[in-house]
Protein backbone atom coordinates (compact mmCIF):
# COMPACT_ATOMS: atom_id res chain seq x y z
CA UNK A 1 27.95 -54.29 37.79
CA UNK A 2 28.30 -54.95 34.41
CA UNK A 3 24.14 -54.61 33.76
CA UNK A 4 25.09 -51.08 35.04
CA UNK A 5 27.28 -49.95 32.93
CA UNK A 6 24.91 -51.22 30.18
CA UNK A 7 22.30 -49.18 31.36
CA UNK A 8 24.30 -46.49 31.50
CA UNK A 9 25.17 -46.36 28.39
CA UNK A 10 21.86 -47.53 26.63
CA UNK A 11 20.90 -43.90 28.97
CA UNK A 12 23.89 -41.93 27.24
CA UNK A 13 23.21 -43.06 24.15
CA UNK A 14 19.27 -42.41 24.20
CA UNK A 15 20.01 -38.75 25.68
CA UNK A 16 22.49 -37.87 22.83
CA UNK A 17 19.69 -39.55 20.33
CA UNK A 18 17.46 -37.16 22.05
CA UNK A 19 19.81 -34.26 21.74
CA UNK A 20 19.95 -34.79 18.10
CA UNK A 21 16.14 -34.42 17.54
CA UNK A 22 15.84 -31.43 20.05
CA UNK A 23 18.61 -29.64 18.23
CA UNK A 24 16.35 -30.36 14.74
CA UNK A 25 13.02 -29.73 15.75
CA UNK A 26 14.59 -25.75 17.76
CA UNK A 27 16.00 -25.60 14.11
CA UNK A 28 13.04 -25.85 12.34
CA UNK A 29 10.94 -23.90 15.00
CA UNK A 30 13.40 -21.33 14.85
CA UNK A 31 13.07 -21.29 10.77
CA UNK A 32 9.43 -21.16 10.99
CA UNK A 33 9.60 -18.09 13.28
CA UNK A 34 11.78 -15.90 11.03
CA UNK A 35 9.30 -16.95 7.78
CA UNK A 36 6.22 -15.61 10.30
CA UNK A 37 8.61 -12.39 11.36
CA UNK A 38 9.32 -12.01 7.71
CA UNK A 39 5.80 -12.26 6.14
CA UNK A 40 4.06 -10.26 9.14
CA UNK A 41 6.83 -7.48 8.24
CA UNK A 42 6.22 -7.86 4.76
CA UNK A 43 2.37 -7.42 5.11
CA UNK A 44 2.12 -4.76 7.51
CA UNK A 45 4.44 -2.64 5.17
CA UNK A 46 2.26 -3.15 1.93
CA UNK A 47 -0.71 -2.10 4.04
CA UNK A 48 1.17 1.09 5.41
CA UNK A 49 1.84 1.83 1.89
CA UNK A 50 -1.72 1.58 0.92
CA UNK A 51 -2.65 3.82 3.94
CA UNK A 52 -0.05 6.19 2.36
CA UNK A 53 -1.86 6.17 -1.42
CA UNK A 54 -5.14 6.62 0.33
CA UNK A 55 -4.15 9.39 2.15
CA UNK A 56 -2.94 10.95 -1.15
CA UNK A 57 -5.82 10.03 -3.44
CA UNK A 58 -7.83 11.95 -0.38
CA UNK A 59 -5.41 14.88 -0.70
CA UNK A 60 -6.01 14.67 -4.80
CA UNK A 61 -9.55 14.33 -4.09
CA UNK A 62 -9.91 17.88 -1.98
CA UNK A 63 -7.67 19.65 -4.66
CA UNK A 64 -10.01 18.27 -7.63
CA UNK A 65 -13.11 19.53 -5.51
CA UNK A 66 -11.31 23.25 -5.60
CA UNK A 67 -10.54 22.38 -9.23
CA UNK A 68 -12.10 25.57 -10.71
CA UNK A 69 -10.34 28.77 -10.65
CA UNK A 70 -11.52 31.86 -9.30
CA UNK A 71 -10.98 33.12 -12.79
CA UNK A 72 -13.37 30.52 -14.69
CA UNK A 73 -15.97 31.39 -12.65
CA UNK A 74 -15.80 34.88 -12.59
CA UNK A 75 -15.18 35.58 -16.19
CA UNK A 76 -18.07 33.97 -16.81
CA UNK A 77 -16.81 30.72 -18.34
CA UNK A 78 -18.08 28.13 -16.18
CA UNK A 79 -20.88 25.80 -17.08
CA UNK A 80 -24.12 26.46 -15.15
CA UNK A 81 -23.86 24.26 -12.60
CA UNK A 82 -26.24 21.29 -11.92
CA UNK A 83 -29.43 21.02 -9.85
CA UNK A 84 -28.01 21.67 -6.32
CA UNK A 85 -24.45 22.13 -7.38
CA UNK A 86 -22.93 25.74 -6.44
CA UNK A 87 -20.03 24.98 -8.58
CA UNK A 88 -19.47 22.57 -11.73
CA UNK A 89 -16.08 20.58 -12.03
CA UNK A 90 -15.54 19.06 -15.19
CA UNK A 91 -13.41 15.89 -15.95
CA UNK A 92 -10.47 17.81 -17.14
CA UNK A 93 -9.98 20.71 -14.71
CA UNK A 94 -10.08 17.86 -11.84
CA UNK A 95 -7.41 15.61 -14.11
CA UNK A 96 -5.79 18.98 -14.78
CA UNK A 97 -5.53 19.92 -10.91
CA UNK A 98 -4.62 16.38 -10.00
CA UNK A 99 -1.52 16.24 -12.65
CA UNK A 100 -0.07 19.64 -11.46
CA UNK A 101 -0.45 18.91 -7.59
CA UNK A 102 1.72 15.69 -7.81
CA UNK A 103 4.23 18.20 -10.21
CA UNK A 104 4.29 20.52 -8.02
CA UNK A 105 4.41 18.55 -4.76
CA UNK A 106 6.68 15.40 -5.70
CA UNK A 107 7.32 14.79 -1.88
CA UNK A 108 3.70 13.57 -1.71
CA UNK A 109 4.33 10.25 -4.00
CA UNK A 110 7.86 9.72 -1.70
CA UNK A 111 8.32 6.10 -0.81
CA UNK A 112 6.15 5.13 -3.70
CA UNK A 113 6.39 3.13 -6.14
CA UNK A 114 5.17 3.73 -9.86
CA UNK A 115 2.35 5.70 -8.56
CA UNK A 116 -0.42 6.12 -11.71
CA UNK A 117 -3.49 8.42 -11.81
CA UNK A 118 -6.08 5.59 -12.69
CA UNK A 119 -9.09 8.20 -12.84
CA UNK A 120 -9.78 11.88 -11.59
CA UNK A 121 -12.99 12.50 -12.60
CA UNK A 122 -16.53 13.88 -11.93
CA UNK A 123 -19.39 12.11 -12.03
CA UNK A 124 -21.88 14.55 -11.11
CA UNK A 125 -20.53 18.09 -11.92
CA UNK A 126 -19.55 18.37 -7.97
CA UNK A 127 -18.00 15.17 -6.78
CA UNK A 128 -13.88 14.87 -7.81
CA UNK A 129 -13.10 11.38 -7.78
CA UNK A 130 -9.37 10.34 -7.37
CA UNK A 131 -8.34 6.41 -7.96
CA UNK A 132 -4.43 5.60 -7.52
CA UNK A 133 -2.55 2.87 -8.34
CA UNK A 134 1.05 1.85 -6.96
CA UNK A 135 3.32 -0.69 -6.77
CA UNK A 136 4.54 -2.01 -3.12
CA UNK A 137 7.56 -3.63 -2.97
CA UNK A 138 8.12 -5.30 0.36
CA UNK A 139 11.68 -5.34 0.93
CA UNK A 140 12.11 -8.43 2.86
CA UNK A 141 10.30 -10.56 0.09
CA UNK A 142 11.27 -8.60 -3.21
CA UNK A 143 13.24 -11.58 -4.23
CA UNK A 144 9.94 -13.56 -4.27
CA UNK A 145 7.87 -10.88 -5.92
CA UNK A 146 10.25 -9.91 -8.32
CA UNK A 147 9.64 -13.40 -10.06
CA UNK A 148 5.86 -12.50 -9.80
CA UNK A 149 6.20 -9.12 -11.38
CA UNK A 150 7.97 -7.02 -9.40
CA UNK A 151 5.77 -5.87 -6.55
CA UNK A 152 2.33 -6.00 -5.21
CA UNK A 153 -0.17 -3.42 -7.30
CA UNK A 154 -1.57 -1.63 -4.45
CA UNK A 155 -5.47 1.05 -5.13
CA UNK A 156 -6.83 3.53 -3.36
CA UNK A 157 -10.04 5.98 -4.38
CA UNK A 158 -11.48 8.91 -3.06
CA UNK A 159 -14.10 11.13 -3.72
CA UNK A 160 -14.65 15.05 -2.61
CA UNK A 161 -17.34 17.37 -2.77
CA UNK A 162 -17.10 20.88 -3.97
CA UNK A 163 -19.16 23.07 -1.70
């Protein structure tokens, strides 16, 4: 009788031993869970953020196509256009269209951060080209990008063609 009382509580023991290490290990799989949650989270909202600044560098891209005015071109002050171009853009009409479309539209740039007009330029006379630059600032992790500078600098580009 007494062996099995022993056993018993070698058996009590070992299960409470193993309760112990159960409890840790759910601990730390339950920690590693929340980092995965948190970093998927984190990812998938600095890549809808760059979906958003590509959709508005496309948006900047159309209105620098339309960049000249009906006026430029019918009072004669446009520069003859290039071989196969029906209309010329220049660098600073598209830069020029660019600037007062985010002015005049500042719900376009909401939920950005720091967006900058990198280029809006031609390089042909009838291509605009838009490049944007923003800063993403996951909210979950902005404790650990602050110490790296505050966000993650997000780009998007975009060309047009005037027709």
């Amino acid at each position: 009788m007494r062996g099995d009382r022993c056993g018993r509580r070698a058996t009590r023991g070992g299960e409470a031993s193993e309760h112990g290490q159960i409890m840790l290990i759910t601990s730390a799989f339950v920690a590693f869970a929340l980092l995965l949650v948190t970093v998927v989270v984190s990812a998938t909202q600095v890549h809808l953020e760059r979906k958003r600044l590509y959709e508005l560098s496309d948006a900047l891209a159309l209105t620098g196509a339309d960049a000249m005015t009906h006026e430029t071109f019918y009072e004669g002050r446009a520069r003859t256009p290039d071989a196969g171009a029906v209309l010329t853009l220049t660098d600073a009409e598209i830069r020029t269209d660019v600037q007062d479309h985010l002015a005049q539209h500042p719900a376009a740039t909401a939920g950005l951060h720091d967006v900058v007009v990198v280029d809006a330029s031609t390089p042909d006379g009838r291509t605009a080209h838009v490049e944007l630059a923003a800063r993403a600032r996951p909210a979950m992790i902005s404790w650990v990008t602050k110490a790296f500078g505050d966000g993650i600098i997000i780009r998007a580009e975009s060309s047009a063609r005037a027709s």
